[in-house]
PDB file of N, CA and C in Angstrom:
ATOM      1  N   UNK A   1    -149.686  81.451 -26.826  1.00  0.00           N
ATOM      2  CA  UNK A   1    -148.369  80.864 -26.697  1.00  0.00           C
ATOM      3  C   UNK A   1    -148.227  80.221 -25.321  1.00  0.00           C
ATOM      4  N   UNK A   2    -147.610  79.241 -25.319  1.00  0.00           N
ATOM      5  CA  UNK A   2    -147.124  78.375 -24.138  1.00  0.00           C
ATOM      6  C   UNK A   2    -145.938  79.716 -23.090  1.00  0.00           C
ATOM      7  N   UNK A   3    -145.797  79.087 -21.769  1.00  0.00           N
ATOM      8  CA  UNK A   3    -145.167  79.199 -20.750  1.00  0.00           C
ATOM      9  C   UNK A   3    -143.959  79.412 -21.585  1.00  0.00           C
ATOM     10  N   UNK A   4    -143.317  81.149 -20.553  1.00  0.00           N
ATOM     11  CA  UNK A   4    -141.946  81.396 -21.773  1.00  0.00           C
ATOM     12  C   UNK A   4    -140.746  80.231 -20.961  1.00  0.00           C
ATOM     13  N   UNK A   5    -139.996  80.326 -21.560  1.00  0.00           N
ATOM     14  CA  UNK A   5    -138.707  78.590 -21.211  1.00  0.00           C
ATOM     15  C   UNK A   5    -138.200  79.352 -20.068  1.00  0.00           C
ATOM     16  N   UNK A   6    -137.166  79.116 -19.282  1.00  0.00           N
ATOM     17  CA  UNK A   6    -136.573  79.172 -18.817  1.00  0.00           C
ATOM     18  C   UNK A   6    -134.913  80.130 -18.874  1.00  0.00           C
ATOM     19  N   UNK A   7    -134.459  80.812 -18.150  1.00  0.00           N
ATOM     20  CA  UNK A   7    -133.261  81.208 -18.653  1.00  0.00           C
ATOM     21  C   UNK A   7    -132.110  80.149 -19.228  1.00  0.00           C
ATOM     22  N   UNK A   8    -131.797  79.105 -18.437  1.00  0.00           N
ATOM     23  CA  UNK A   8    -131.005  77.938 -18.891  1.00  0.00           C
ATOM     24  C   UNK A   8    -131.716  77.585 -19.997  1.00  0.00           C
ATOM     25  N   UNK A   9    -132.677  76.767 -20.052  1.00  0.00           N
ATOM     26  CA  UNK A   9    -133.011  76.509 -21.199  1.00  0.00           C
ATOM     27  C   UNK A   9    -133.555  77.328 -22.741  1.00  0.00           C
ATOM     28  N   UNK A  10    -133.669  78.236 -22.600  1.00  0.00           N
ATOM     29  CA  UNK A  10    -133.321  79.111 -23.786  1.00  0.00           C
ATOM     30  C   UNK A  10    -132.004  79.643 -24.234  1.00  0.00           C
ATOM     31  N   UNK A  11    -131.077  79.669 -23.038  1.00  0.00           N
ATOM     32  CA  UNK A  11    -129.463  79.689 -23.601  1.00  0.00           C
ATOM     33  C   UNK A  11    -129.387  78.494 -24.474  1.00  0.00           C
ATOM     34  N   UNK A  12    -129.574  77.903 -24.149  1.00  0.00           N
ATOM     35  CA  UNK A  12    -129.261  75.754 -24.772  1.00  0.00           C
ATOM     36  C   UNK A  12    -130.234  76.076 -25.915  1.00  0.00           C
ATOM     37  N   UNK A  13    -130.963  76.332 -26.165  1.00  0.00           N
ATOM     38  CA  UNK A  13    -131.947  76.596 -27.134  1.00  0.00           C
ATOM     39  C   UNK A  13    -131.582  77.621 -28.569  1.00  0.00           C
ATOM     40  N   UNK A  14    -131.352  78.745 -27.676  1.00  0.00           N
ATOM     41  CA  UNK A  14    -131.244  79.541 -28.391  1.00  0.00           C
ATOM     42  C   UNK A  14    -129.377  79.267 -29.320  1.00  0.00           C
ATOM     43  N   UNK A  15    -128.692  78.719 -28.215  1.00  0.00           N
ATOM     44  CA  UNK A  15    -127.257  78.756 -28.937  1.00  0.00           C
ATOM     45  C   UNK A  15    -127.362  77.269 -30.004  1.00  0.00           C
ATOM     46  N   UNK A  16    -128.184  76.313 -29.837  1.00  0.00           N
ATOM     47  CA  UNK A  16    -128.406  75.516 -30.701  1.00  0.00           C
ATOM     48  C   UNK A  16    -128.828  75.505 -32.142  1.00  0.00           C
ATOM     49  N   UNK A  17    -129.907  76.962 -32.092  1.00  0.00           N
ATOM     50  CA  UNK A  17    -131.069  77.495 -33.243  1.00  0.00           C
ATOM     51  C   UNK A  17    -129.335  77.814 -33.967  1.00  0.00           C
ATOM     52  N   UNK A  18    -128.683  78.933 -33.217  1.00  0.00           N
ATOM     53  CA  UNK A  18    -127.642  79.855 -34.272  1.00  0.00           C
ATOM     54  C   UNK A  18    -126.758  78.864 -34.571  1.00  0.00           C
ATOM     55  N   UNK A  19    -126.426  78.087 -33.786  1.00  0.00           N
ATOM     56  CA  UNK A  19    -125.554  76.788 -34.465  1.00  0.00           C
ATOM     57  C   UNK A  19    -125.880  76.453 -35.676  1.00  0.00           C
ATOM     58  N   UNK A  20    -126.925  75.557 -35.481  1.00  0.00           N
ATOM     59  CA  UNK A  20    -127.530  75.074 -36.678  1.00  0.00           C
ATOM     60  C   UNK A  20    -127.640  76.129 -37.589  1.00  0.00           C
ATOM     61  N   UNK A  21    -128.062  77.113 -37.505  1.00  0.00           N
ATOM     62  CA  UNK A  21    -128.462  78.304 -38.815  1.00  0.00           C
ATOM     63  C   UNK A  21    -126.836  78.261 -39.251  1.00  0.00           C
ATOM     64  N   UNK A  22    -126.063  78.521 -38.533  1.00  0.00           N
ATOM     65  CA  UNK A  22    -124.737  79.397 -39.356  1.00  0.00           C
ATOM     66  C   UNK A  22    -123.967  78.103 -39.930  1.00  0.00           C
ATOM     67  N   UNK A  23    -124.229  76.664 -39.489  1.00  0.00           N
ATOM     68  CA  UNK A  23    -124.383  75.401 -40.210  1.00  0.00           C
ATOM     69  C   UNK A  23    -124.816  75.249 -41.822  1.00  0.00           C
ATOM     70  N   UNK A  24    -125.906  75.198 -41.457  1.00  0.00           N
ATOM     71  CA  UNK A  24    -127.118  75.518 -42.988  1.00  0.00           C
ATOM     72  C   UNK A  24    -126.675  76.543 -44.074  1.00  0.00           C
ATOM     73  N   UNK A  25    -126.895  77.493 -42.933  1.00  0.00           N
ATOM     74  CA  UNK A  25    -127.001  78.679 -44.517  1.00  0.00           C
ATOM     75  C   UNK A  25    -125.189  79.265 -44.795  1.00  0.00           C
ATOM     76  N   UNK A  26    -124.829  78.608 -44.404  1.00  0.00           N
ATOM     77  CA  UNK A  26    -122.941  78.595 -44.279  1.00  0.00           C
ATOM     78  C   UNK A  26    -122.610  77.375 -45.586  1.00  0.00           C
ATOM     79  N   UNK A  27    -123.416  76.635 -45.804  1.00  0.00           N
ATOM     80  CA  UNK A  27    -123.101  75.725 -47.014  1.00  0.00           C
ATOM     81  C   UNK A  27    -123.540  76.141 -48.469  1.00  0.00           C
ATOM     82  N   UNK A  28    -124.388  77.026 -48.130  1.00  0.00           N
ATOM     83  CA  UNK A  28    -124.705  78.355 -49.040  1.00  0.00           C
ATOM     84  C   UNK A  28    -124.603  79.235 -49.432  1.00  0.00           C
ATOM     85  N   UNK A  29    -123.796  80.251 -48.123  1.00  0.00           N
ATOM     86  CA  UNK A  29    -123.340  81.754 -48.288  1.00  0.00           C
ATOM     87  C   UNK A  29    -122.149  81.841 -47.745  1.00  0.00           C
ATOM     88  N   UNK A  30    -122.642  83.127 -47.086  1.00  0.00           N
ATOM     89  CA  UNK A  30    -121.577  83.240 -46.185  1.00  0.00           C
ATOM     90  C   UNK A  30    -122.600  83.785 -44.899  1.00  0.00           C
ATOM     91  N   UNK A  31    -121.652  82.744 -43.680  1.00  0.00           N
ATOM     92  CA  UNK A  31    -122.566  83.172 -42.573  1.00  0.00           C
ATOM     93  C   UNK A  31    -121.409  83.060 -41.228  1.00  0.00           C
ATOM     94  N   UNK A  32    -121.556  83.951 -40.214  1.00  0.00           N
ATOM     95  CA  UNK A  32    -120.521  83.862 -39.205  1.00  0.00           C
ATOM     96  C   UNK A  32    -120.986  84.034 -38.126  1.00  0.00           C
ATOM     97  N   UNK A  33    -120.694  83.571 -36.795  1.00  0.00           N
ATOM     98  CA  UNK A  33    -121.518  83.283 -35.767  1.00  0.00           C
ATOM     99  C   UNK A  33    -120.392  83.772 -34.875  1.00  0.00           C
ATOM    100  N   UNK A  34    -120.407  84.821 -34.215  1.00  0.00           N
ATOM    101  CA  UNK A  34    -119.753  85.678 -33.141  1.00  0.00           C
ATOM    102  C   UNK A  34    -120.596  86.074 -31.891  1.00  0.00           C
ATOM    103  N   UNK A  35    -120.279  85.498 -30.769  1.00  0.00           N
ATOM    104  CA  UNK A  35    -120.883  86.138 -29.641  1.00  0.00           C
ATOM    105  C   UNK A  35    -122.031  86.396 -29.648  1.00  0.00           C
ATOM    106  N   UNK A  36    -122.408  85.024 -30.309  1.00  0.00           N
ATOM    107  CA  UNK A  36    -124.186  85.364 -29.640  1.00  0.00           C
ATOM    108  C   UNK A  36    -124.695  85.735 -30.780  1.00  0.00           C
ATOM    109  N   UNK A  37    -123.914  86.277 -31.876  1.00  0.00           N
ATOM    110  CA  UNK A  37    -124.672  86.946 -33.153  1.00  0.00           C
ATOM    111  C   UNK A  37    -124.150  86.494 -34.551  1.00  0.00           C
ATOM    112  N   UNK A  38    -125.402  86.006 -35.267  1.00  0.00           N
ATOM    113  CA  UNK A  38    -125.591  85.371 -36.580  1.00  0.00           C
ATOM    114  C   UNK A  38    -125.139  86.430 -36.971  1.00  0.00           C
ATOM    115  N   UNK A  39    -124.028  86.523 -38.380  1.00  0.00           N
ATOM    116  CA  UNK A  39    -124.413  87.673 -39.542  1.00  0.00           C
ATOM    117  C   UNK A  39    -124.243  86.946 -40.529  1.00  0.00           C
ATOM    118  N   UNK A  40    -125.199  86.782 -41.095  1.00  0.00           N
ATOM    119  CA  UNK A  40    -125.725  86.529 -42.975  1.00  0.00           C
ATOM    120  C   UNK A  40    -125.176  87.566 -44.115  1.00  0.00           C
ATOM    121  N   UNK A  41    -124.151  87.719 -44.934  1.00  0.00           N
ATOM    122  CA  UNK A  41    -124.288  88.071 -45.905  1.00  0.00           C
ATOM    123  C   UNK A  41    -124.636  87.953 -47.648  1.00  0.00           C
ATOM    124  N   UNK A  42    -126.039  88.574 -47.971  1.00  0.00           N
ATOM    125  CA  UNK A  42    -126.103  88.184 -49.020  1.00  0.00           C
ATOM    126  C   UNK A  42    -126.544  89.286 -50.317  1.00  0.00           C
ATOM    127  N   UNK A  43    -127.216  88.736 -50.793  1.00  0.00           N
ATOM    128  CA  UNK A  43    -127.393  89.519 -52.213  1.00  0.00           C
ATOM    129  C   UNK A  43    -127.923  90.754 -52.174  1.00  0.00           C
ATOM    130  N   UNK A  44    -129.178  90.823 -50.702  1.00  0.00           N
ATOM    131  CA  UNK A  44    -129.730  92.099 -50.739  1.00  0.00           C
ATOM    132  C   UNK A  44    -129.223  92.738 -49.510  1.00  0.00           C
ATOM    133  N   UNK A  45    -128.170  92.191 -48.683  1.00  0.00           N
ATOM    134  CA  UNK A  45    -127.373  93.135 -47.909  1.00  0.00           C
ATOM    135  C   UNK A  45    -127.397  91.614 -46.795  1.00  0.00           C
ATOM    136  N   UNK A  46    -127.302  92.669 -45.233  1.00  0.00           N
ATOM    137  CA  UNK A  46    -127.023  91.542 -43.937  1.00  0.00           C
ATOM    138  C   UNK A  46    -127.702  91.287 -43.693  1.00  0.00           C
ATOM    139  N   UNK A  47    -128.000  89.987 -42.875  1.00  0.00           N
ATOM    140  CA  UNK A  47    -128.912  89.498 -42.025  1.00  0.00           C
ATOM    141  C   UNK A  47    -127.878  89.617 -40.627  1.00  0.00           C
ATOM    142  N   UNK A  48    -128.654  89.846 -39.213  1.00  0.00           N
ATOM    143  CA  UNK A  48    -128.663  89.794 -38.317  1.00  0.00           C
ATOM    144  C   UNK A  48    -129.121  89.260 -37.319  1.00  0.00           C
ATOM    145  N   UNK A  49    -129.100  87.666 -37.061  1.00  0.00           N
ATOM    146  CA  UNK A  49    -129.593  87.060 -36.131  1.00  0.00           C
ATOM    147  C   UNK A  49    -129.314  86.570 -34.712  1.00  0.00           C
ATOM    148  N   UNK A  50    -129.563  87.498 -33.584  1.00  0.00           N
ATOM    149  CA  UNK A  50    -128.950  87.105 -32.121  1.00  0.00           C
ATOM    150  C   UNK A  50    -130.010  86.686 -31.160  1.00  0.00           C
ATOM    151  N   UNK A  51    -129.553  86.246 -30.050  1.00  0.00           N
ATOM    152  CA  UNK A  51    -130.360  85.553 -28.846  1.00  0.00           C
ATOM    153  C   UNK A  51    -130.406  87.147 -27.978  1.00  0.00           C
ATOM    154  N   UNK A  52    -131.607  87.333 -27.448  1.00  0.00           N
ATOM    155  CA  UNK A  52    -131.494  88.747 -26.401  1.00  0.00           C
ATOM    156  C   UNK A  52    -131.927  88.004 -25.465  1.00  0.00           C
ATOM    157  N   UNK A  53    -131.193  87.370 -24.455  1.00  0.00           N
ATOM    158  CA  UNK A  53    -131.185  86.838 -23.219  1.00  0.00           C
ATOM    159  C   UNK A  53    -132.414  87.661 -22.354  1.00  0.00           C
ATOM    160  N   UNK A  54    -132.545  89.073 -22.013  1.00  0.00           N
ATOM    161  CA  UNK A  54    -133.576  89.632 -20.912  1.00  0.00           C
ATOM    162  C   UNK A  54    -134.870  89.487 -21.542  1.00  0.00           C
ATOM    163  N   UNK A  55    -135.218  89.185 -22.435  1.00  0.00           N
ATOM    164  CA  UNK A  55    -136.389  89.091 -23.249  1.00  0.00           C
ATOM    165  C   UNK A  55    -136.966  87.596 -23.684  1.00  0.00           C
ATOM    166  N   UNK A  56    -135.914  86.684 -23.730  1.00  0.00           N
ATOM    167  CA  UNK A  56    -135.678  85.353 -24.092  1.00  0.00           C
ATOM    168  C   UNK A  56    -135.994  84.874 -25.484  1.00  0.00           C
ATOM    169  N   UNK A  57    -135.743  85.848 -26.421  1.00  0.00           N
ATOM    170  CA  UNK A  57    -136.284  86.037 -27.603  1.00  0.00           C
ATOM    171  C   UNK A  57    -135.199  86.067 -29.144  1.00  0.00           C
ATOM    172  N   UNK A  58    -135.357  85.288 -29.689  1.00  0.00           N
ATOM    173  CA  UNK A  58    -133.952  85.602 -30.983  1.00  0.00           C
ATOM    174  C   UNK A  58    -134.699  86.940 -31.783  1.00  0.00           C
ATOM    175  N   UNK A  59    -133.970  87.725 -31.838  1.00  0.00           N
ATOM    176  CA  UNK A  59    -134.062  89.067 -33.128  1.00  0.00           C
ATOM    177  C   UNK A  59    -133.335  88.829 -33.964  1.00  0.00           C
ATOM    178  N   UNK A  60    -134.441  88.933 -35.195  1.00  0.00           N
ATOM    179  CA  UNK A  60    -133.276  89.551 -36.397  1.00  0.00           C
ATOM    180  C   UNK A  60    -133.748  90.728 -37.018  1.00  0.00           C
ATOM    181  N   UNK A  61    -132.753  90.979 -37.915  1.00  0.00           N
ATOM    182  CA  UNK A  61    -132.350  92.372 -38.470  1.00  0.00           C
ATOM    183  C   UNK A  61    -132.257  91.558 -40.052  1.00  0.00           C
ATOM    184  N   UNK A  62    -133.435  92.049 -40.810  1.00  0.00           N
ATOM    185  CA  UNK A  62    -133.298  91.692 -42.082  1.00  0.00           C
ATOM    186  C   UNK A  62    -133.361  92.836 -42.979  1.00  0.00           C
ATOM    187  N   UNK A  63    -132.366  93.107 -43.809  1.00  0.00           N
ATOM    188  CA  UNK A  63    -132.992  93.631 -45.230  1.00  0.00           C
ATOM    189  C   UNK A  63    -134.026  94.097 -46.219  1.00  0.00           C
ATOM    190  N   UNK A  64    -134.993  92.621 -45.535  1.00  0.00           N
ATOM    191  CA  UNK A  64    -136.090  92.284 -46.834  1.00  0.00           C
ATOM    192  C   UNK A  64    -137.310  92.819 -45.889  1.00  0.00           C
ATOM    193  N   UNK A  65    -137.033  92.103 -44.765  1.00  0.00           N
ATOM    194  CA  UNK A  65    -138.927  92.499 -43.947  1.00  0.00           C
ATOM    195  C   UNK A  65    -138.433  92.901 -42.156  1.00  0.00           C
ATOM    196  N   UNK A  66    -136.722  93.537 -42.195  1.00  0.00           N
ATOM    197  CA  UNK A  66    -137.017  94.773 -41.078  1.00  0.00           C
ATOM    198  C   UNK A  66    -136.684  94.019 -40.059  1.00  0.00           C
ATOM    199  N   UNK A  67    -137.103  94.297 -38.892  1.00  0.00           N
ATOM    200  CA  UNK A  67    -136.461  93.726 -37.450  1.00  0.00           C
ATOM    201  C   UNK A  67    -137.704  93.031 -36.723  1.00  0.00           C
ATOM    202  N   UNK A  68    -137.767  92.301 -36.412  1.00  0.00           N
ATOM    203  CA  UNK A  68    -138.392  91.543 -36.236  1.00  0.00           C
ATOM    204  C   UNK A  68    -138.159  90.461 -34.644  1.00  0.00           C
ATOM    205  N   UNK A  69    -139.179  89.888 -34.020  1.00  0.00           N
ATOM    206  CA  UNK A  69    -138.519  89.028 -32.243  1.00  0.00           C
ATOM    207  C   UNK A  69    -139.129  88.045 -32.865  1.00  0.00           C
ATOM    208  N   UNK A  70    -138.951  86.976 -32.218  1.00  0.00           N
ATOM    209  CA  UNK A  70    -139.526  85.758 -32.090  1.00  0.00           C
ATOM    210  C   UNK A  70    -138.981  84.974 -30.408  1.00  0.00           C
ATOM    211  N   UNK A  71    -139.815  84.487 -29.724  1.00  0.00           N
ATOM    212  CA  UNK A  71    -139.692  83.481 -28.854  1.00  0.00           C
ATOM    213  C   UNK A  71    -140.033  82.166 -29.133  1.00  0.00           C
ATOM    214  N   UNK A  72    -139.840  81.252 -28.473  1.00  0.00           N
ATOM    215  CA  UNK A  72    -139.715  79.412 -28.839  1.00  0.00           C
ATOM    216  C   UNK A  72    -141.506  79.141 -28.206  1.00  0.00           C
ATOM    217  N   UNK A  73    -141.883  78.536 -28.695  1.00  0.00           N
ATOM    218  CA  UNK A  73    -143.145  78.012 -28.308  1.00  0.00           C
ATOM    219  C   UNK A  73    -143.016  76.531 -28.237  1.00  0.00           C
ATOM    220  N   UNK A  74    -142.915  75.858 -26.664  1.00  0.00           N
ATOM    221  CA  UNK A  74    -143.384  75.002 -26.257  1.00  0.00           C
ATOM    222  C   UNK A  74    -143.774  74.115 -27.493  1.00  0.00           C
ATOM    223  N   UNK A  75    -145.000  74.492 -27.244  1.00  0.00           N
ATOM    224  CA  UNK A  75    -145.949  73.276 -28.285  1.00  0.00           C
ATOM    225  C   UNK A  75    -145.303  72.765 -29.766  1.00  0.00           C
ATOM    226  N   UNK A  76    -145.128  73.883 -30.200  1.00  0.00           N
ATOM    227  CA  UNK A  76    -144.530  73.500 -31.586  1.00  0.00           C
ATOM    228  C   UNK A  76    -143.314  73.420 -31.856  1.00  0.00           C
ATOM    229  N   UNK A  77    -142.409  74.104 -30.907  1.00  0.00           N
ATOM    230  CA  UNK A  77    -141.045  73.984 -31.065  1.00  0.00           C
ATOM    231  C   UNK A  77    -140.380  74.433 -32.472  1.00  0.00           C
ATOM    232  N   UNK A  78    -141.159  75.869 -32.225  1.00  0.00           N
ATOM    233  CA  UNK A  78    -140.878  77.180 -33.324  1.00  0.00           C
ATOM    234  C   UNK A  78    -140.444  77.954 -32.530  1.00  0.00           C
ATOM    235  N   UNK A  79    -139.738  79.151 -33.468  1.00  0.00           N
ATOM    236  CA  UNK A  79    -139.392  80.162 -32.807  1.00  0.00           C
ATOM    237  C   UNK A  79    -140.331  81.119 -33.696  1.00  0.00           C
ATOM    238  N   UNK A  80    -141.446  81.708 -32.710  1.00  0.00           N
ATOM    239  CA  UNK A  80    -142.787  81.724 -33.630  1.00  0.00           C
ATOM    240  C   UNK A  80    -142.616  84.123 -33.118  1.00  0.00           C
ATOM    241  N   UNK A  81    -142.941  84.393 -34.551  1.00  0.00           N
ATOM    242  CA  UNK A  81    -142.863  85.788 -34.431  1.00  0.00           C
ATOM    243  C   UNK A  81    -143.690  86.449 -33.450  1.00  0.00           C
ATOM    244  N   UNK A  82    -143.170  87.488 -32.924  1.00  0.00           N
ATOM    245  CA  UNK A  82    -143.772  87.937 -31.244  1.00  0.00           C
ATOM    246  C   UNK A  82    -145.020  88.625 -31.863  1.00  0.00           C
ATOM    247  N   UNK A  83    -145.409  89.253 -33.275  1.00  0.00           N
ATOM    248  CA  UNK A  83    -146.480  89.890 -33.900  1.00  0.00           C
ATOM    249  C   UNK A  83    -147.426  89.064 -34.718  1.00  0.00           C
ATOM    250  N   UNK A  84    -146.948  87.705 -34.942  1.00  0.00           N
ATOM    251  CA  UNK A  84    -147.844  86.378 -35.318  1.00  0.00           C
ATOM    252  C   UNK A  84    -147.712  86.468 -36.847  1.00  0.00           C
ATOM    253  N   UNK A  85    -146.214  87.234 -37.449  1.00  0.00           N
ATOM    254  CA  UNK A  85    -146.392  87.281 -38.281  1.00  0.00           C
ATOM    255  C   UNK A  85    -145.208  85.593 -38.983  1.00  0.00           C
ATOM    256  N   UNK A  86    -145.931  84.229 -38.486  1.00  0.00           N
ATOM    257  CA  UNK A  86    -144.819  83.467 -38.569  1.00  0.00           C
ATOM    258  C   UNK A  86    -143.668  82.670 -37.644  1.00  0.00           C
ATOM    259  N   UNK A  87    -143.084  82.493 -38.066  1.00  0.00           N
ATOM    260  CA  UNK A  87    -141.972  81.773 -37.503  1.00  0.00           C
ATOM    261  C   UNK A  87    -140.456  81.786 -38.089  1.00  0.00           C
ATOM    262  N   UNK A  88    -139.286  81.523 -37.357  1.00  0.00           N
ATOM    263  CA  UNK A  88    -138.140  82.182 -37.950  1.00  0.00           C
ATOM    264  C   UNK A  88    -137.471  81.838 -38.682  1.00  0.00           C
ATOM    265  N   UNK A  89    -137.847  80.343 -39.003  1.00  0.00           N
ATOM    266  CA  UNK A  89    -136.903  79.359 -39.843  1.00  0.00           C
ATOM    267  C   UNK A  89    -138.238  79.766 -41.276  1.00  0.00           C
ATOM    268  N   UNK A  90    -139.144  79.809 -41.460  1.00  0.00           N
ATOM    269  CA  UNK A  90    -140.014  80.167 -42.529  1.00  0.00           C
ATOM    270  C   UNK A  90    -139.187  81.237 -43.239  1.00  0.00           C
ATOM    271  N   UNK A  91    -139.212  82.188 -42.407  1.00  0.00           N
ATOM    272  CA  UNK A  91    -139.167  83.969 -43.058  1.00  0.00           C
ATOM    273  C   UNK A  91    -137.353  84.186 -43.154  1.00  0.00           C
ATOM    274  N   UNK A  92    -136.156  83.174 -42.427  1.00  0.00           N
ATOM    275  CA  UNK A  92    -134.753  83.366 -42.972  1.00  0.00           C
ATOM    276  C   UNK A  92    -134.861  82.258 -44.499  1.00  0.00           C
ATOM    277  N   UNK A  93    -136.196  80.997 -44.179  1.00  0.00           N
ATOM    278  CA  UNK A  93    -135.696  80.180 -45.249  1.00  0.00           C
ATOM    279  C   UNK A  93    -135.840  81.252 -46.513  1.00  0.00           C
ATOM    280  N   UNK A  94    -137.219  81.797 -46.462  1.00  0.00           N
ATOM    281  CA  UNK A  94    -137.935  82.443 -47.955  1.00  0.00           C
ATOM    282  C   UNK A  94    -136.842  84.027 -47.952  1.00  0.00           C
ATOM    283  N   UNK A  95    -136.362  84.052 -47.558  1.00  0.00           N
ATOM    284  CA  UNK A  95    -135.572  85.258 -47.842  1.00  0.00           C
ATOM    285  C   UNK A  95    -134.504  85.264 -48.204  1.00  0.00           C
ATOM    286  N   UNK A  96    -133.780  83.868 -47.797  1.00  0.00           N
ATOM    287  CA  UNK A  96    -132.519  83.673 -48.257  1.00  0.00           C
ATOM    288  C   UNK A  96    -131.916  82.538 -49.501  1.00  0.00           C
ATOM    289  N   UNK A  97    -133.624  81.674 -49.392  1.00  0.00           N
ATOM    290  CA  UNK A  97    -133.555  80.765 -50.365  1.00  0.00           C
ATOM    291  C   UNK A  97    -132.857  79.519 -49.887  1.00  0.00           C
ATOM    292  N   UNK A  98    -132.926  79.344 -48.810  1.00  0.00           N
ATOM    293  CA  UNK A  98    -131.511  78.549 -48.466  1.00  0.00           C
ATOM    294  C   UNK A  98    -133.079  77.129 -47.537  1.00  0.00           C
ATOM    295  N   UNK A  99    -132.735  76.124 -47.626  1.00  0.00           N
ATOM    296  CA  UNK A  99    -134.096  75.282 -47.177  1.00  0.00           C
ATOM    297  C   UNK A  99    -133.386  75.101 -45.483  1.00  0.00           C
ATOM    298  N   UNK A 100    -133.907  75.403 -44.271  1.00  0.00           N
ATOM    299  CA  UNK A 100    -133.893  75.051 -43.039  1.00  0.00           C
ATOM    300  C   UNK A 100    -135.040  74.507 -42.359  1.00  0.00           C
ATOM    301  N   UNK A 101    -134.021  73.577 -41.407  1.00  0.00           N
ATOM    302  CA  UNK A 101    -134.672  72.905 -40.165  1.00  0.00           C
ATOM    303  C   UNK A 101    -133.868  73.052 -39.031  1.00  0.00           C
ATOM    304  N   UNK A 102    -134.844  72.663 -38.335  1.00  0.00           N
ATOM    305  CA  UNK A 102    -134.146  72.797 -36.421  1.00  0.00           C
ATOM    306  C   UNK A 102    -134.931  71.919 -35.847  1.00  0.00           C
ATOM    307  N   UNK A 103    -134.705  71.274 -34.548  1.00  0.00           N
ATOM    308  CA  UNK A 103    -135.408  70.852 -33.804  1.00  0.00           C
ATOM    309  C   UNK A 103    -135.023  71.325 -32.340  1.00  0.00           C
ATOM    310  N   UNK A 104    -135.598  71.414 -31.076  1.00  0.00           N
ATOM    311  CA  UNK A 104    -135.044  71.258 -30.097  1.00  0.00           C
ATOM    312  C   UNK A 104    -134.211  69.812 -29.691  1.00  0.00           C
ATOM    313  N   UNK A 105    -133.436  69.819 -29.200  1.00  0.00           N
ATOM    314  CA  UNK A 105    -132.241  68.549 -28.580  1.00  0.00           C
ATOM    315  C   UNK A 105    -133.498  68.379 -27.274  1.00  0.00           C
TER     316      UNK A 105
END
């Protein structure tokens, strides 16, 4: 993995990713974006998606496959799983059914 971002720029980053998500999967479900924290409700219970600023890393809290980090990688401009299992827009799309994109601004 690339050089971790910056504190500024992973705030801008990270509050952009939950934007967009509670955007997307909000035309689909139900999704609410409070202080930093995504909550998804759906068929097989909550999703939980927040920015943890000391770590620089979005967590979520899923239902289907558990808790899980991801940080932003440079190169690809993923938010790519801290155990390599993936990336975060992959594993909320296939779980929720709902089709996402992001880019960095």
């Amino acid at each position: 993995m690339t050089e971790p971002v910056t504190e500024q720029a992973f705030a801008s980053l990270a509050d952009s990713l939950l934007e967009s998500l509670e955007e997307a999967i909000g035309t689909e479900g139900d999704a609410e974006l409070q202080g930093g924290v995504l909550t998804v409700q759906g068929d097989a219970g909550t999703w939980l998606v927040n920015k943890h600023a000391p770590t620089r890393q979005i967590w979520l809290s899923s239902p289907k496959s558990g808790a899980r980090h991801y940080a932003f990688d440079n190169e690809s401009g993923l938010w790519k799983d801290t155990r390599g299992a993936g990336d975060l827009l992959s594993t909320l799309s296939d779980e929720l059914g709902v089709a996402l994109e992001w880019r960095p601004a």
